[in-house]
Protein backbone atom coordinates (compact mmCIF):
# COMPACT_ATOMS: atom_id res chain seq x y z
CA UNK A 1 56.22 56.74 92.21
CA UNK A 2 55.79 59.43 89.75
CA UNK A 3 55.29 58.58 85.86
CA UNK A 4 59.25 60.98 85.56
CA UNK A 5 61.12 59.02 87.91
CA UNK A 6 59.81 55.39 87.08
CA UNK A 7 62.17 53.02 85.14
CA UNK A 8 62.01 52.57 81.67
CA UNK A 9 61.15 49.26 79.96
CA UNK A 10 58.16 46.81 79.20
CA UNK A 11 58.70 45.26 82.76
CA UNK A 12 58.12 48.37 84.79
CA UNK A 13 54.73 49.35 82.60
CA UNK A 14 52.11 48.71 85.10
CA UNK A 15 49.23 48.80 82.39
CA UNK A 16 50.94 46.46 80.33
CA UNK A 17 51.61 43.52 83.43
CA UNK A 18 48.60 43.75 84.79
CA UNK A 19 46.90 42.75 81.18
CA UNK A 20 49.27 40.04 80.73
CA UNK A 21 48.12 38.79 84.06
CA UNK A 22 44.44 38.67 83.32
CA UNK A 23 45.36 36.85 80.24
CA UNK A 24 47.65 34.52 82.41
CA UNK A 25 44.92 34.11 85.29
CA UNK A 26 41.82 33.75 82.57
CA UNK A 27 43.87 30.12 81.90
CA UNK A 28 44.91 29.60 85.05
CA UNK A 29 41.47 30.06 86.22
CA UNK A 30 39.95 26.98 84.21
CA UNK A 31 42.51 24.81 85.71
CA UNK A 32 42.96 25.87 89.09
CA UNK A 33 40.91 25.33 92.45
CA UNK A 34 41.02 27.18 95.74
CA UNK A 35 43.78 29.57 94.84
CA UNK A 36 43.79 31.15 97.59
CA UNK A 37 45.12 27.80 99.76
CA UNK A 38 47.79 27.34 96.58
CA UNK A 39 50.92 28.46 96.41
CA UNK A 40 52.24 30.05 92.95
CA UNK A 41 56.23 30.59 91.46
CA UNK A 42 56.61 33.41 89.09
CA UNK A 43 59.91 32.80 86.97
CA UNK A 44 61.34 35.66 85.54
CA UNK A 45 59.21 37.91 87.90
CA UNK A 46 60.76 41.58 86.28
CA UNK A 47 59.92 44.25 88.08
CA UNK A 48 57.17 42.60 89.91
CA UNK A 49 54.04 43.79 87.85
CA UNK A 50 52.36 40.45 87.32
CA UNK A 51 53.13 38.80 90.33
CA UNK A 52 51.32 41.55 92.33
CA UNK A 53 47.96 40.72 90.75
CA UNK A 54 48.79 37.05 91.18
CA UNK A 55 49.13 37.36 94.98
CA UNK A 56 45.40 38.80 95.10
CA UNK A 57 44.72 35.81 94.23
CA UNK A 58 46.98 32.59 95.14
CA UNK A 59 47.90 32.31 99.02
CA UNK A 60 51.82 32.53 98.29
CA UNK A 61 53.71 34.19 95.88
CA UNK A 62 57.26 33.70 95.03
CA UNK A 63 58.80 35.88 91.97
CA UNK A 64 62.56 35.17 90.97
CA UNK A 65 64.42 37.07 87.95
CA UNK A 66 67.99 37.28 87.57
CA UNK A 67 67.93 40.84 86.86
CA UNK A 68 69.12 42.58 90.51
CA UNK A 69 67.98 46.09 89.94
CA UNK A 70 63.66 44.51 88.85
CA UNK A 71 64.23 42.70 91.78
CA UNK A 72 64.92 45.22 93.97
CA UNK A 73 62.02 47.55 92.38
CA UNK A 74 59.61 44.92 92.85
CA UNK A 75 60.16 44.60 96.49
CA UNK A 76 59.91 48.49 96.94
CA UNK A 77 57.03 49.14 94.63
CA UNK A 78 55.41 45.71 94.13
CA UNK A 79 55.37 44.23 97.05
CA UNK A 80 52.17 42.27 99.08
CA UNK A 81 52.27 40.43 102.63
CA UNK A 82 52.14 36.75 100.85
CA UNK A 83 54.55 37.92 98.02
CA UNK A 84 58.88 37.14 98.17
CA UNK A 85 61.08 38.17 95.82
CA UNK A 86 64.48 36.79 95.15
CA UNK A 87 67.37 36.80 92.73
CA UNK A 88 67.38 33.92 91.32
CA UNK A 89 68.52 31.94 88.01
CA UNK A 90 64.79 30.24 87.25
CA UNK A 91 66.96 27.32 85.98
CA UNK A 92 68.67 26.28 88.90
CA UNK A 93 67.21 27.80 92.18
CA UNK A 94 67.52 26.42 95.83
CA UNK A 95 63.79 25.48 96.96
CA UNK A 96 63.14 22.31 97.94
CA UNK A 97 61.34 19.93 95.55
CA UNK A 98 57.71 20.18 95.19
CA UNK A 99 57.23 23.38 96.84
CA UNK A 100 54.94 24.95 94.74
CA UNK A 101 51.57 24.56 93.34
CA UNK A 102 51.57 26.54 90.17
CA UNK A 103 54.21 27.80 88.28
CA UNK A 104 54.30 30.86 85.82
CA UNK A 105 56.74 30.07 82.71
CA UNK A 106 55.71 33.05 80.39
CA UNK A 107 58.25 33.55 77.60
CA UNK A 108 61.21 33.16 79.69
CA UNK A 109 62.42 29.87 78.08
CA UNK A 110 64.44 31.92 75.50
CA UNK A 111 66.70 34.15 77.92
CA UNK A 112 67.88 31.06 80.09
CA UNK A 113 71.07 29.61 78.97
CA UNK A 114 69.90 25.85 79.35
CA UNK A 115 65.79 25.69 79.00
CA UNK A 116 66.26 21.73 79.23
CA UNK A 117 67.68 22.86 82.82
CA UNK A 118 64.54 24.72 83.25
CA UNK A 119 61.75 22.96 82.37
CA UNK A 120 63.27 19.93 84.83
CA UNK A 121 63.62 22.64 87.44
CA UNK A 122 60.20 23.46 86.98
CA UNK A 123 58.99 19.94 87.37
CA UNK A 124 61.14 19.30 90.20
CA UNK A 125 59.38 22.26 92.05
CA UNK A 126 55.78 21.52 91.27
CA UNK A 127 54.05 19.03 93.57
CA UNK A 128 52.54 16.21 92.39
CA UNK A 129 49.30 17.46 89.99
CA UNK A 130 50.84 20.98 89.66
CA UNK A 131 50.18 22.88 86.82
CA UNK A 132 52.74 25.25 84.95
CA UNK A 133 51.65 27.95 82.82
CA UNK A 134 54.15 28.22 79.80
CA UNK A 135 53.95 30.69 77.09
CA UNK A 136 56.52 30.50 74.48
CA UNK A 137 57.80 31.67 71.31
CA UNK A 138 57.98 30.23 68.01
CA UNK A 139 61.33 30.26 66.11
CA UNK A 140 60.02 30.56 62.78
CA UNK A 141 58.50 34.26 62.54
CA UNK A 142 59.53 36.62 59.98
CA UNK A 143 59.77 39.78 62.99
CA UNK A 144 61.85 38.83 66.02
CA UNK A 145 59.59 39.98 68.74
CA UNK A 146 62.15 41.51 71.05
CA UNK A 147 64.45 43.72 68.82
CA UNK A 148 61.67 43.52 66.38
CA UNK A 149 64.04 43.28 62.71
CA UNK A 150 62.90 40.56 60.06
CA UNK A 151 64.45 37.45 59.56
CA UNK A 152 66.23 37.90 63.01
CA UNK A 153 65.38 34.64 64.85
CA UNK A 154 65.77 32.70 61.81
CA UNK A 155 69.65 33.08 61.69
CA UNK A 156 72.62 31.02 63.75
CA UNK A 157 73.79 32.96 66.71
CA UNK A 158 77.34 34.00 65.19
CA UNK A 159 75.12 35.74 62.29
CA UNK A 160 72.28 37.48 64.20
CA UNK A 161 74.92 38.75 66.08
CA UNK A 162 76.50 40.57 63.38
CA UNK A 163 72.88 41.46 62.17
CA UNK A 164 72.36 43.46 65.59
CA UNK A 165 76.12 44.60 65.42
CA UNK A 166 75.60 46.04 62.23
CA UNK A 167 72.44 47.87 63.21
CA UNK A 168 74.11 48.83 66.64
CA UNK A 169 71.46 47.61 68.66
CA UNK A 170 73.83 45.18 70.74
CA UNK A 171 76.62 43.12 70.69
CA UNK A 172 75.44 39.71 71.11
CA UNK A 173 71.90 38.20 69.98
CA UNK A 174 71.41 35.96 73.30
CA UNK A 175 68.07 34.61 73.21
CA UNK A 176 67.48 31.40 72.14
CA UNK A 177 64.37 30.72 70.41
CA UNK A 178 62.69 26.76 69.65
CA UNK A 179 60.63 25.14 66.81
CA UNK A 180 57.61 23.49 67.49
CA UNK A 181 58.78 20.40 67.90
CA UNK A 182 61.52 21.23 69.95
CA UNK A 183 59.54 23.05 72.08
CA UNK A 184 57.27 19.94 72.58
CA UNK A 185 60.47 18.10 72.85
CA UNK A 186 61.06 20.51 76.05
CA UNK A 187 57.83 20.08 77.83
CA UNK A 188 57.51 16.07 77.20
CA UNK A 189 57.54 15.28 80.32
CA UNK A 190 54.08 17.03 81.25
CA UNK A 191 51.28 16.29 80.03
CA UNK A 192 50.03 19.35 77.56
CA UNK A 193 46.82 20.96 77.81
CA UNK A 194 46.96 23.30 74.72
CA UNK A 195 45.19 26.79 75.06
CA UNK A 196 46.91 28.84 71.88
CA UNK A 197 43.93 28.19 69.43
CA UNK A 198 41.64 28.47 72.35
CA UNK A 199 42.95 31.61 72.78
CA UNK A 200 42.90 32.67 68.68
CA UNK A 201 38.92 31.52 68.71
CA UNK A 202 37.63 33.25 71.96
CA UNK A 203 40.10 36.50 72.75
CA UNK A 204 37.04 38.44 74.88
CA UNK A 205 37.54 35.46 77.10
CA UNK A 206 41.10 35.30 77.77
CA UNK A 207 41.33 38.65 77.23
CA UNK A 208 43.48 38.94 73.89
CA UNK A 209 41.36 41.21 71.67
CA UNK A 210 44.35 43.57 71.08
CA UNK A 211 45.82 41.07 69.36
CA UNK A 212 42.92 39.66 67.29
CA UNK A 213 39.24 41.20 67.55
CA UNK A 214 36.33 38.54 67.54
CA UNK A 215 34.66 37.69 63.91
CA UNK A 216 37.66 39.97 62.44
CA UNK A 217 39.10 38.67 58.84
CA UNK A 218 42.27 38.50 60.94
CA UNK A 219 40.63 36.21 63.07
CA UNK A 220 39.31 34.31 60.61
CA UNK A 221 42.67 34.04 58.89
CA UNK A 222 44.51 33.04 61.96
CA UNK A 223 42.24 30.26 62.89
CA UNK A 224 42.97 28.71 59.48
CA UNK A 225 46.63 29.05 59.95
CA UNK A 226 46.98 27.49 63.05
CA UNK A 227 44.97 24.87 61.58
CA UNK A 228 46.82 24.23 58.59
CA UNK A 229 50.51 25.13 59.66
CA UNK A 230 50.29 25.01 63.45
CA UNK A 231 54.05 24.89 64.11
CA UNK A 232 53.61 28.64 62.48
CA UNK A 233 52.01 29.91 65.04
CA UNK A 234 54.08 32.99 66.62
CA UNK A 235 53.69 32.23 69.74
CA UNK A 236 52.64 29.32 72.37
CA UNK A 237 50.11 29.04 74.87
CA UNK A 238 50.46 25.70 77.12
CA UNK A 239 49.05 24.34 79.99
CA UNK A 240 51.85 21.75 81.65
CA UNK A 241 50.55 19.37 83.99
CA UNK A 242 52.91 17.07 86.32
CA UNK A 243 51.07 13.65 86.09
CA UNK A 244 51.83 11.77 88.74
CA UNK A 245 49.73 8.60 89.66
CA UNK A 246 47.37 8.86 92.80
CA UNK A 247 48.01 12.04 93.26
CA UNK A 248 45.71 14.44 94.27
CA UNK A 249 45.64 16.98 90.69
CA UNK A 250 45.30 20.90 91.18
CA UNK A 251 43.84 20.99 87.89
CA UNK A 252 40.34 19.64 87.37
């Protein structure tokens, strides 16, 4: 597909997805063994991007996303023998339980209108030992990451609705950013393996150094942060784990 008739939008920017998949797979790789007998669910799928590069690896590949028209794309442009794509509301979907090994959760949380919903869905499709990977943001930043205006995610629904009215970039502000500790409210029933400092003190290896370059002041800076105001951290990086006893675990 040429570069003048391909979609707009972050979903449909190949360069983009596959980076966010190396950074997804560089954690998923620490955890995981035998990928290629595992089988992996990527909520909130878009246009397909990222779950392409996860099917070179896992033996099955399912991506869901509400969103009809990425859906479609992805099965015409990003499509792979082991890969299916569905429409499909990540919160309440119609597989059976524990049908998946892995499950991709990255920054979706936010767009679904119950993420309570979803992170039981989610733990009602892992099998026993499955791990999900869950990236999620924080509440408390001064720039809203998707509309990208100050103070945005900050205010009660009725009022950053106005906010975007006023600045006629929509009409309703619809996603629905967590604190800290209601995100670890969320994902209490797993048991957390926490990679976002991980992350902060080694980007070559998880392949974040466009966010924060090793031995940088910025680095440095951020480190101490997380340290001394964690629940300020921008964004998430979390390793869920269903725990069940005498199970056999996918993770190590």
């Amino acid at each position: 597909m040429s570069d003048a008739g391909r979609p707009k939008g972050t979903i449909y920017d190949i360069d983009k997805g596959n980076h966010k998949a190396k950074k997804i797979l560089a954690v998923l790789s620490e955890n995981i063994k035998n990928p290629k007998t595992l089988s992996l669910l990527d909520d909130g799928c878009g246009a397909g991007v990222m779950t392409k590069c996860f099917a070179e690896r896992f033996a099955k590949v399912v991506g869901i996303d509400v969103d009809q028209r990425a859906v479609e794309h992805a099965s015409k442009y990003n499509s792979l023998v082991n890969i299916e794509y569905r429409r499909m509301d990540a919160a309440h979907t119609d597989f059976s339980d524990q049908s998946f090994d892995v499950v991709v959760c990255n920054h979706v949380y936010e767009h679904v209108s119950d993420s309570v919903m979803l992170m039981s869905e989610i733990y009602r499709l892992l099998k026993p030992g499955g791990v999900c990977y869950f990236a999620a943001g924080n509440r408390f930043v001064l720039i809203e990451p998707h509309y990208r205006l100050p103070m945005l995610s900050l205010l009660p629904g009725w009022l950053a609705s106005l906010y975007l009215r006023a600045l006629k970039k929509e009409i309703f502000f619809t996603v629905k950013f967590s604190t800290y500790w209601g995100l670890k409210k969320l994902v209490s029933g797993y048991k957390v393996v926490d990679y976002t400092k991980r992350i902060i003190a080694d980007p070559g290896k998880y392949f974040a150094t466009e966010m924060v370059r090793p031995g940088s002041l910025k680095q440095k800076f951020i480190l101490l942060g997380s340290r001394l105001a964690y629940w300020l951290c921008p964004t998430y990086v979390w390793l869920l784990i269903k725990e069940c006893e005498g199970a056999e675990k996918v993770s190590r």
